[in-house]
PDB file of N, CA and C in Angstrom:
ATOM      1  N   UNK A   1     -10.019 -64.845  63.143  1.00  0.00           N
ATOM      2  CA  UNK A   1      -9.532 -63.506  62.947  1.00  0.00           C
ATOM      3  C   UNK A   1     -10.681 -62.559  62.567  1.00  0.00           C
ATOM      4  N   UNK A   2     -11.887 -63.100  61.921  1.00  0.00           N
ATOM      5  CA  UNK A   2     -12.453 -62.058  61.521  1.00  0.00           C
ATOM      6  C   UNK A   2     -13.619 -61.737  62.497  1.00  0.00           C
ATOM      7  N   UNK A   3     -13.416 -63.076  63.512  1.00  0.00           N
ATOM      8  CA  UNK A   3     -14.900 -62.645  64.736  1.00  0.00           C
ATOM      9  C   UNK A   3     -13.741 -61.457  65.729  1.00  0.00           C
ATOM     10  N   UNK A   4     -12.157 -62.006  65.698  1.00  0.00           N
ATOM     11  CA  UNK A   4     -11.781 -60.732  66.831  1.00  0.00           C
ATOM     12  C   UNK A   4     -11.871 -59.058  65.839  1.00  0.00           C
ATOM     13  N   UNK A   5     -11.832 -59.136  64.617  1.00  0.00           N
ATOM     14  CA  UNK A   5     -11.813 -57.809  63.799  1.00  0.00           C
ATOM     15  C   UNK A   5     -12.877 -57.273  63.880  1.00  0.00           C
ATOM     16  N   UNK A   6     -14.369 -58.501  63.803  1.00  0.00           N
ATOM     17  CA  UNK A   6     -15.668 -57.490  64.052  1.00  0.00           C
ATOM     18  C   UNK A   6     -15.852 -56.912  65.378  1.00  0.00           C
ATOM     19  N   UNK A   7     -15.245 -57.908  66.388  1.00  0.00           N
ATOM     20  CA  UNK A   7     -15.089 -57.367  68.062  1.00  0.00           C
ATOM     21  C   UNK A   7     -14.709 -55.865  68.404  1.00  0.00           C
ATOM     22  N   UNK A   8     -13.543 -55.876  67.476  1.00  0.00           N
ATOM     23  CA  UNK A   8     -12.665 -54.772  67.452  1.00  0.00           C
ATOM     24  C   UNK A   8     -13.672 -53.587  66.884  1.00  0.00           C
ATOM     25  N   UNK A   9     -13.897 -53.462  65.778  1.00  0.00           N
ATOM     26  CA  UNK A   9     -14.937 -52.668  65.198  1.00  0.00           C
ATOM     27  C   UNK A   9     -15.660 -52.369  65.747  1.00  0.00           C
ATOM     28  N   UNK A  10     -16.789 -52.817  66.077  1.00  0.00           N
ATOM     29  CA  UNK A  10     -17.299 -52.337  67.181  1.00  0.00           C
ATOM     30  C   UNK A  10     -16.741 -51.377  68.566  1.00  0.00           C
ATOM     31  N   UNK A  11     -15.795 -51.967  68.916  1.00  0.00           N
ATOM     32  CA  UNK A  11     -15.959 -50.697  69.893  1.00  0.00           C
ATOM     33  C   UNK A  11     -15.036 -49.654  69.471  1.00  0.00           C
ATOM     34  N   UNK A  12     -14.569 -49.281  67.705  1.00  0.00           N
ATOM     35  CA  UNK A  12     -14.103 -48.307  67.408  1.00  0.00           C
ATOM     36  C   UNK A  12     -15.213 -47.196  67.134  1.00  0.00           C
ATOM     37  N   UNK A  13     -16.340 -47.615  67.230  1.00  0.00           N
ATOM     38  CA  UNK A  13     -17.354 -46.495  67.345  1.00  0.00           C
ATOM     39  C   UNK A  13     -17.143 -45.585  69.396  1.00  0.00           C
ATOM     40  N   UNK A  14     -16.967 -43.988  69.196  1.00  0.00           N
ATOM     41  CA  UNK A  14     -17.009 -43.731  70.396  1.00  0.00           C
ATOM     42  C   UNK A  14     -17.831 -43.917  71.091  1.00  0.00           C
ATOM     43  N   UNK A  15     -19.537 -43.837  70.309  1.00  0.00           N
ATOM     44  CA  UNK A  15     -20.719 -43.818  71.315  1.00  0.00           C
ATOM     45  C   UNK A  15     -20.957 -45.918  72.010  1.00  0.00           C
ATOM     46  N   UNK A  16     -20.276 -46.723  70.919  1.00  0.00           N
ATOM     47  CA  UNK A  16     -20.372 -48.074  71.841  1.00  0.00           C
ATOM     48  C   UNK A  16     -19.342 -47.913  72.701  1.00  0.00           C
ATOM     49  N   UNK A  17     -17.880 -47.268  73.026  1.00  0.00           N
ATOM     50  CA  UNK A  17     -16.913 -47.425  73.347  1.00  0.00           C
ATOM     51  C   UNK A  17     -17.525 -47.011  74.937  1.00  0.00           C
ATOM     52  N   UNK A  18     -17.861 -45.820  74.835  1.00  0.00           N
ATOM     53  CA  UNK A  18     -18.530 -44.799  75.729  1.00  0.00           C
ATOM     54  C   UNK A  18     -19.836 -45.905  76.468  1.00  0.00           C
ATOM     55  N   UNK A  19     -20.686 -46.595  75.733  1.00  0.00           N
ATOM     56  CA  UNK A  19     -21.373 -47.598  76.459  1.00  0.00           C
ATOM     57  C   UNK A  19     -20.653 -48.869  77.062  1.00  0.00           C
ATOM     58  N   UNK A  20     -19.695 -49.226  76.706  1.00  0.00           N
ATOM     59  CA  UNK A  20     -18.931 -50.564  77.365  1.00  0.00           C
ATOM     60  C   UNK A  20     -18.355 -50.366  78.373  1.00  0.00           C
ATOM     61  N   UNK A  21     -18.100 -49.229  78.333  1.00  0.00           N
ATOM     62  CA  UNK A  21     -17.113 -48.179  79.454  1.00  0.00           C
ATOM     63  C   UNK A  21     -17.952 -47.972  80.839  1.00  0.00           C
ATOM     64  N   UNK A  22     -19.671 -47.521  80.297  1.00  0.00           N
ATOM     65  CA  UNK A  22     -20.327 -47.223  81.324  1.00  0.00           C
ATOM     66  C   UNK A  22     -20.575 -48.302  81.837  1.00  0.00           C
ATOM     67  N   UNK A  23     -21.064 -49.392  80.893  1.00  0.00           N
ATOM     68  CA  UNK A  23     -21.392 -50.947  82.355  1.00  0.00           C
ATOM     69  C   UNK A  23     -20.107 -51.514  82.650  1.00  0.00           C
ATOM     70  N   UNK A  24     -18.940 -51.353  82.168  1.00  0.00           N
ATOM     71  CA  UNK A  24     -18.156 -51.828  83.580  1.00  0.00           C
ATOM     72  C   UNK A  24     -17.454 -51.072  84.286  1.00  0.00           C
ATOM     73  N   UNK A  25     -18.034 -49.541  84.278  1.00  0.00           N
ATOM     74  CA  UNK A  25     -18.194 -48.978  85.951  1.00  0.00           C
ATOM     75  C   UNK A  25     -18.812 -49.268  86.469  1.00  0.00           C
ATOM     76  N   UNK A  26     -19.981 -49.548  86.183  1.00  0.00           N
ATOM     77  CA  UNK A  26     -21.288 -49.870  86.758  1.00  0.00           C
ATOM     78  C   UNK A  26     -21.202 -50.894  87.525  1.00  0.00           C
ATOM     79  N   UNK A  27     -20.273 -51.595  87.021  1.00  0.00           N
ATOM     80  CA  UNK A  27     -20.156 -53.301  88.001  1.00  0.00           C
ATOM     81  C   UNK A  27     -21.222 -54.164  87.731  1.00  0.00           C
ATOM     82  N   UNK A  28     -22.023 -53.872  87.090  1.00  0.00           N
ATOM     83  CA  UNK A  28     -23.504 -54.697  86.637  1.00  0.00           C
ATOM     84  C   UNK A  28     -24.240 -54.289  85.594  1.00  0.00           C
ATOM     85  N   UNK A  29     -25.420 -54.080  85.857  1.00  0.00           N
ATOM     86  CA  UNK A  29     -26.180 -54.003  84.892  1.00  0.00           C
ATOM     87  C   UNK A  29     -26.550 -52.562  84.534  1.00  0.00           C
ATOM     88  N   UNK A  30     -26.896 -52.111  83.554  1.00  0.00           N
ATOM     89  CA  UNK A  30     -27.940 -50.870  83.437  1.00  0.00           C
ATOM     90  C   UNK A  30     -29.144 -50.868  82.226  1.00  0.00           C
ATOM     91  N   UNK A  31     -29.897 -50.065  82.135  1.00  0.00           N
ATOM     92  CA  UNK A  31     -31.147 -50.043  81.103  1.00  0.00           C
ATOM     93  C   UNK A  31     -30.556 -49.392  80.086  1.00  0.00           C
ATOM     94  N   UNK A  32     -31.160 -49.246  79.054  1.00  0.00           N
ATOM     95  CA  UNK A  32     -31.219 -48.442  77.772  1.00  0.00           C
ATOM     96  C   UNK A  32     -31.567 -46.892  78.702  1.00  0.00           C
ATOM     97  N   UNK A  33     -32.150 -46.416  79.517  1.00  0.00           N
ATOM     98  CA  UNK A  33     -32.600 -45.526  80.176  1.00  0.00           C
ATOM     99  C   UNK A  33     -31.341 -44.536  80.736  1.00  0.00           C
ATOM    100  N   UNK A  34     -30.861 -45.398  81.737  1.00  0.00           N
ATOM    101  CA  UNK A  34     -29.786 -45.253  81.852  1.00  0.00           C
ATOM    102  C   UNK A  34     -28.673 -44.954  81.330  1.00  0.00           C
ATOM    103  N   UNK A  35     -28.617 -45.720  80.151  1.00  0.00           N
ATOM    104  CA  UNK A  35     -27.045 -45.825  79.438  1.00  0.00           C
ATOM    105  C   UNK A  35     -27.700 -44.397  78.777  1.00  0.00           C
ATOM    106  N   UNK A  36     -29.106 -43.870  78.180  1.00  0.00           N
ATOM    107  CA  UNK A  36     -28.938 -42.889  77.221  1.00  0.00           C
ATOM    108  C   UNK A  36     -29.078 -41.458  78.197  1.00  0.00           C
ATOM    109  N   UNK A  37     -28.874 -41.558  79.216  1.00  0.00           N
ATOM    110  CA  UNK A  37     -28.456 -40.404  80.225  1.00  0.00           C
ATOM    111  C   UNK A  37     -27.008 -40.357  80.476  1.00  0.00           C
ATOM    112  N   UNK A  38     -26.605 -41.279  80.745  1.00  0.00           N
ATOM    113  CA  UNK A  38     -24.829 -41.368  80.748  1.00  0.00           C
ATOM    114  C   UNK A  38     -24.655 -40.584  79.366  1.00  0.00           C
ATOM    115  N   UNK A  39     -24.849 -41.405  78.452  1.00  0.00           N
ATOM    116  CA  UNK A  39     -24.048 -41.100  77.510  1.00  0.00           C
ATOM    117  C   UNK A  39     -24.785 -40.134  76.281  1.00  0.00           C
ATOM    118  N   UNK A  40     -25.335 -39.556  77.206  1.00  0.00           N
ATOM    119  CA  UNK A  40     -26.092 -38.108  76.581  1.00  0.00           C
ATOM    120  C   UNK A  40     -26.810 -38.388  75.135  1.00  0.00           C
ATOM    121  N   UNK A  41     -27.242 -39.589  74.896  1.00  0.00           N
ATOM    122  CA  UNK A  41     -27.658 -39.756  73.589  1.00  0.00           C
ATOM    123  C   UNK A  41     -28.770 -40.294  73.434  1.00  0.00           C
ATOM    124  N   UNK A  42     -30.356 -40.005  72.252  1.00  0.00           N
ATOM    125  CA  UNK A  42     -31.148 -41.063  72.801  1.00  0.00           C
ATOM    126  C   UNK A  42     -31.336 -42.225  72.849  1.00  0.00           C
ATOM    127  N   UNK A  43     -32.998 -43.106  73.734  1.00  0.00           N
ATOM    128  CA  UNK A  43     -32.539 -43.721  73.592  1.00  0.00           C
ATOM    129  C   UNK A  43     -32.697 -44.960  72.513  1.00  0.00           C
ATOM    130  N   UNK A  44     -33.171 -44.758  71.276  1.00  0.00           N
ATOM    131  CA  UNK A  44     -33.146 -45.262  70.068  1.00  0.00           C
ATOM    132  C   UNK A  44     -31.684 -45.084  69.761  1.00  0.00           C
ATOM    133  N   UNK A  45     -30.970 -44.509  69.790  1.00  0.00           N
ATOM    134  CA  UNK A  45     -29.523 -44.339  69.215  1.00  0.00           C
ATOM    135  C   UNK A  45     -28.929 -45.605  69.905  1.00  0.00           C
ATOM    136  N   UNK A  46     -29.008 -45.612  71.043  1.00  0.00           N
ATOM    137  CA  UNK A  46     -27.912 -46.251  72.363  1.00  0.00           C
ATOM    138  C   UNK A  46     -28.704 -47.844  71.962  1.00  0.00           C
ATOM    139  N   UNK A  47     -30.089 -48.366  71.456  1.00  0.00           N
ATOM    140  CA  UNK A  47     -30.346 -49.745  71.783  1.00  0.00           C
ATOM    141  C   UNK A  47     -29.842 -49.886  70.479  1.00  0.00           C
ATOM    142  N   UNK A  48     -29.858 -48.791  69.305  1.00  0.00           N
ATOM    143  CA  UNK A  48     -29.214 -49.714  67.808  1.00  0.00           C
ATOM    144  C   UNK A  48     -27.749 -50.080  68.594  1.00  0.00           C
ATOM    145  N   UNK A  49     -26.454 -48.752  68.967  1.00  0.00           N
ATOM    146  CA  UNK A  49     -25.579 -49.496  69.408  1.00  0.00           C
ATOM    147  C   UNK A  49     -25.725 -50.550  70.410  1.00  0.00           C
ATOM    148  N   UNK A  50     -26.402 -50.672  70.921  1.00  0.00           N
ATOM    149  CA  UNK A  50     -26.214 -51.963  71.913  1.00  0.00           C
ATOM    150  C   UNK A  50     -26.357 -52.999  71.062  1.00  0.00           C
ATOM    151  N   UNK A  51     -27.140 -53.194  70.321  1.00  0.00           N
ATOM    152  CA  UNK A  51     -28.055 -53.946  69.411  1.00  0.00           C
ATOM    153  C   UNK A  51     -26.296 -54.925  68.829  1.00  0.00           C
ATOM    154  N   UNK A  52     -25.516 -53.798  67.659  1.00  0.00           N
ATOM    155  CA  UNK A  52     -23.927 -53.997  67.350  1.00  0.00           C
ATOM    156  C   UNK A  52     -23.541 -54.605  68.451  1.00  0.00           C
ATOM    157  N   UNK A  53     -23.169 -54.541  69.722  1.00  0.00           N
ATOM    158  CA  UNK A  53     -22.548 -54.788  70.817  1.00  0.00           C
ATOM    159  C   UNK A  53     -22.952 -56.275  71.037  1.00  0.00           C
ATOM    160  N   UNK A  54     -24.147 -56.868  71.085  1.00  0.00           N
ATOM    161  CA  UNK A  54     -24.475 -57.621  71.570  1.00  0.00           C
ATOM    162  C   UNK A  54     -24.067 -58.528  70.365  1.00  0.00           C
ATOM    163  N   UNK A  55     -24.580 -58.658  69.285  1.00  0.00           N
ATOM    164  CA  UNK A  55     -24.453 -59.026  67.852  1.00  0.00           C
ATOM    165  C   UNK A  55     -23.101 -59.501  68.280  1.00  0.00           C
ATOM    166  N   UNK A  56     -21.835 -59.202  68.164  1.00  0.00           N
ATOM    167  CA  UNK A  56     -20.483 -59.134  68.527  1.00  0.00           C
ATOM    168  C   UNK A  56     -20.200 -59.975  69.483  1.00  0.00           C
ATOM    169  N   UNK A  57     -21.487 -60.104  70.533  1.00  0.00           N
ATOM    170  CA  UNK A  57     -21.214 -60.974  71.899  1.00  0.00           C
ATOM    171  C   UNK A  57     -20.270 -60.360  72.972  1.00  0.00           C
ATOM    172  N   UNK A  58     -20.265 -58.683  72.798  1.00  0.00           N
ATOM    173  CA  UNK A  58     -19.350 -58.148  73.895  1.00  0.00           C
ATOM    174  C   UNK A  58     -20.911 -57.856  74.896  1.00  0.00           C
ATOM    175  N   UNK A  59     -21.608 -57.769  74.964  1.00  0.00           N
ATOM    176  CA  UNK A  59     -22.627 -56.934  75.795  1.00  0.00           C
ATOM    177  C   UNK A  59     -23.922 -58.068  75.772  1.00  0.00           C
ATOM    178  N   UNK A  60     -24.271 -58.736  76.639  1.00  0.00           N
ATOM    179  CA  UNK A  60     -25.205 -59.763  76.859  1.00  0.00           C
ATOM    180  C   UNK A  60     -26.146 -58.691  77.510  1.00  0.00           C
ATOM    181  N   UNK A  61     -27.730 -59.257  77.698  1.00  0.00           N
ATOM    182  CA  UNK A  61     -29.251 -58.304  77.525  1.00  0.00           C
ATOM    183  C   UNK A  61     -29.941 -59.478  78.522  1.00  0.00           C
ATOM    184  N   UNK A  62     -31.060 -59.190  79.604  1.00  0.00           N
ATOM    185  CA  UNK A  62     -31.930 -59.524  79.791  1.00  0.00           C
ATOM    186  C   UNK A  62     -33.108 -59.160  80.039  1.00  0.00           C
ATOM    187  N   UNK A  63     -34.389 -59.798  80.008  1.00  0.00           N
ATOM    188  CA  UNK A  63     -35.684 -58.940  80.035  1.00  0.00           C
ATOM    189  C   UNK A  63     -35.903 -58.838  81.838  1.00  0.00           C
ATOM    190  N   UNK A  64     -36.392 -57.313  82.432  1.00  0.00           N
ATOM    191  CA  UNK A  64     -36.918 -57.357  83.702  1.00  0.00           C
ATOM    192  C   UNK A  64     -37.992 -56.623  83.787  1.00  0.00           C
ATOM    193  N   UNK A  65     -39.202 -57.302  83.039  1.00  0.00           N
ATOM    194  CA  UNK A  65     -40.066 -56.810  83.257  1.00  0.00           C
ATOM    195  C   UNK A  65     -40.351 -56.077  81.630  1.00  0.00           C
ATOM    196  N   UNK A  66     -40.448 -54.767  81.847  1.00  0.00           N
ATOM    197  CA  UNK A  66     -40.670 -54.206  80.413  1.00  0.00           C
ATOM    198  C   UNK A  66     -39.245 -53.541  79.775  1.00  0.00           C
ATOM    199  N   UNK A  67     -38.333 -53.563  80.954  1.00  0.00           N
ATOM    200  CA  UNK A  67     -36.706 -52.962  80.629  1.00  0.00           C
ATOM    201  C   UNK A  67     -35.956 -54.301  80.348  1.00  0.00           C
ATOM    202  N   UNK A  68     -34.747 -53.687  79.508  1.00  0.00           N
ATOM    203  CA  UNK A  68     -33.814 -54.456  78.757  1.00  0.00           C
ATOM    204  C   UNK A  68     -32.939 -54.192  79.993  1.00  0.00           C
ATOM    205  N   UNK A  69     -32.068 -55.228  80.386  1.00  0.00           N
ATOM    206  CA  UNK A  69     -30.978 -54.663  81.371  1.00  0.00           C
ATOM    207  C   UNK A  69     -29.697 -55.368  80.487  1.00  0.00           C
ATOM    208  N   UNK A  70     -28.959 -54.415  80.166  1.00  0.00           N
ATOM    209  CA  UNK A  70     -27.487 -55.180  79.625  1.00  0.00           C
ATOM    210  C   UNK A  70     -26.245 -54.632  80.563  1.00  0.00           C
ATOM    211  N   UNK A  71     -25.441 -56.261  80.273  1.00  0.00           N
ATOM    212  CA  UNK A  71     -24.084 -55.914  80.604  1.00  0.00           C
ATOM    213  C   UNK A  71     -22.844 -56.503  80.503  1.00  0.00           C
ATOM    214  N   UNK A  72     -21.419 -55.944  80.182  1.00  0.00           N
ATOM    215  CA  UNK A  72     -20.533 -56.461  79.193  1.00  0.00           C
ATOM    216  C   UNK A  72     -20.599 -58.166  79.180  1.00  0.00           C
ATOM    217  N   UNK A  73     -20.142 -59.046  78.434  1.00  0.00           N
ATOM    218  CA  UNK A  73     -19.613 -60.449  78.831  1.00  0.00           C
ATOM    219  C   UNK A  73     -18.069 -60.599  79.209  1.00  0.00           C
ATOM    220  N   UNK A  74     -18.147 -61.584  79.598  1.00  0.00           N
ATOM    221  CA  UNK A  74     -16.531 -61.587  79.393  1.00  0.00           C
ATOM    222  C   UNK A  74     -15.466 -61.338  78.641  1.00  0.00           C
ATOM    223  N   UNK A  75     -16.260 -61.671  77.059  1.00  0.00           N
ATOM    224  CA  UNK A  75     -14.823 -61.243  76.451  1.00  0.00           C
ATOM    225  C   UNK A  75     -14.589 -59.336  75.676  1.00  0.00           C
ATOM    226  N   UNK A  76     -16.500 -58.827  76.068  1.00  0.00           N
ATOM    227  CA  UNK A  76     -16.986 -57.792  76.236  1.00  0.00           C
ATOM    228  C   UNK A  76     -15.844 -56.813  76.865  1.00  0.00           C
ATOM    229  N   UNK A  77     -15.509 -57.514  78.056  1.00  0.00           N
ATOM    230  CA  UNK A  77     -14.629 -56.909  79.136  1.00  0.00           C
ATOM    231  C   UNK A  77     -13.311 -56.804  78.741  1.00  0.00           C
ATOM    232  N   UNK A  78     -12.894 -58.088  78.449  1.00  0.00           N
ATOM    233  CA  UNK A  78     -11.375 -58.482  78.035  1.00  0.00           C
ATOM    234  C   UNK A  78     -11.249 -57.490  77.408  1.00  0.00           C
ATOM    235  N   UNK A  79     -11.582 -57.165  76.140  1.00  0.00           N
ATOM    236  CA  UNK A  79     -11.264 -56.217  74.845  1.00  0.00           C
ATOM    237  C   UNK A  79     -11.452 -54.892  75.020  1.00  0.00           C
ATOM    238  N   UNK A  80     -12.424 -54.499  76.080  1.00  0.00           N
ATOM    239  CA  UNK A  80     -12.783 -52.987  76.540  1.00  0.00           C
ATOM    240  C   UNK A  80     -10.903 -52.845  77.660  1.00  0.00           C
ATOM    241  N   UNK A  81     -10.185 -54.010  78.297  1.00  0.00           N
ATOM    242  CA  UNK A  81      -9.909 -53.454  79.044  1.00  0.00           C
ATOM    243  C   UNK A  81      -8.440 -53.401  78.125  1.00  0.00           C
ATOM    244  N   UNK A  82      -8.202 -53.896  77.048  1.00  0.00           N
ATOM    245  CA  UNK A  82      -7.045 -53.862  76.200  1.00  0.00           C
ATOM    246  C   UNK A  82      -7.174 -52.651  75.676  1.00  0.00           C
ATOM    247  N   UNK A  83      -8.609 -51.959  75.078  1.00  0.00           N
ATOM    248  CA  UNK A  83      -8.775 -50.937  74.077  1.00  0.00           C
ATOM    249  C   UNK A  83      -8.475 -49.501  75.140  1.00  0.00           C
ATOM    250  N   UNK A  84      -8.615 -50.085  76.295  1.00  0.00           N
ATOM    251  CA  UNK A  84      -8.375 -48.546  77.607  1.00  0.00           C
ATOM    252  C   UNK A  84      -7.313 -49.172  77.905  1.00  0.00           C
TER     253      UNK A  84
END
């Protein structure tokens, strides 16, 4: 109960809500670059929230090169698609 409550928490913040939202339109992946043009914010703001996101295990990260590419996990998804 308390790993689905921190799940939950997390995406009661709008600016992570607003990032979970953007990678699964995306259908894949996007950068910190990216996500802080979507979501109009910089992008030190957008990798602390990702940072929460991932922590949580909704939003998995890999290295390509010198960019971070993240994007939801599965249960990332599940809970984004209950919370919409």
């Amino acid at each position: 109960a308390e790993q689905q409550g921190s799940r939950a928490a997390a995406l009661a913040d709008p600016t992570r809500l607003m990032l979970a939202d953007a990678l699964e339109r995306s259908g894949g992946e996007l950068c910190v670059c990216d996500l802080s043009w979507i979501a109009e914010r910089s992008e030190n703001l957008v990798s602390h929230h990702l940072r929460r996101l991932r922590a949580d295990g909704l939003v998995s990260s890999r290295r390509d090169g010198k960019m971070a590419m993240y994007s939801l996990t599965d249960s990332g998804r599940d809970l984004l698609r209950a919370v919409l």
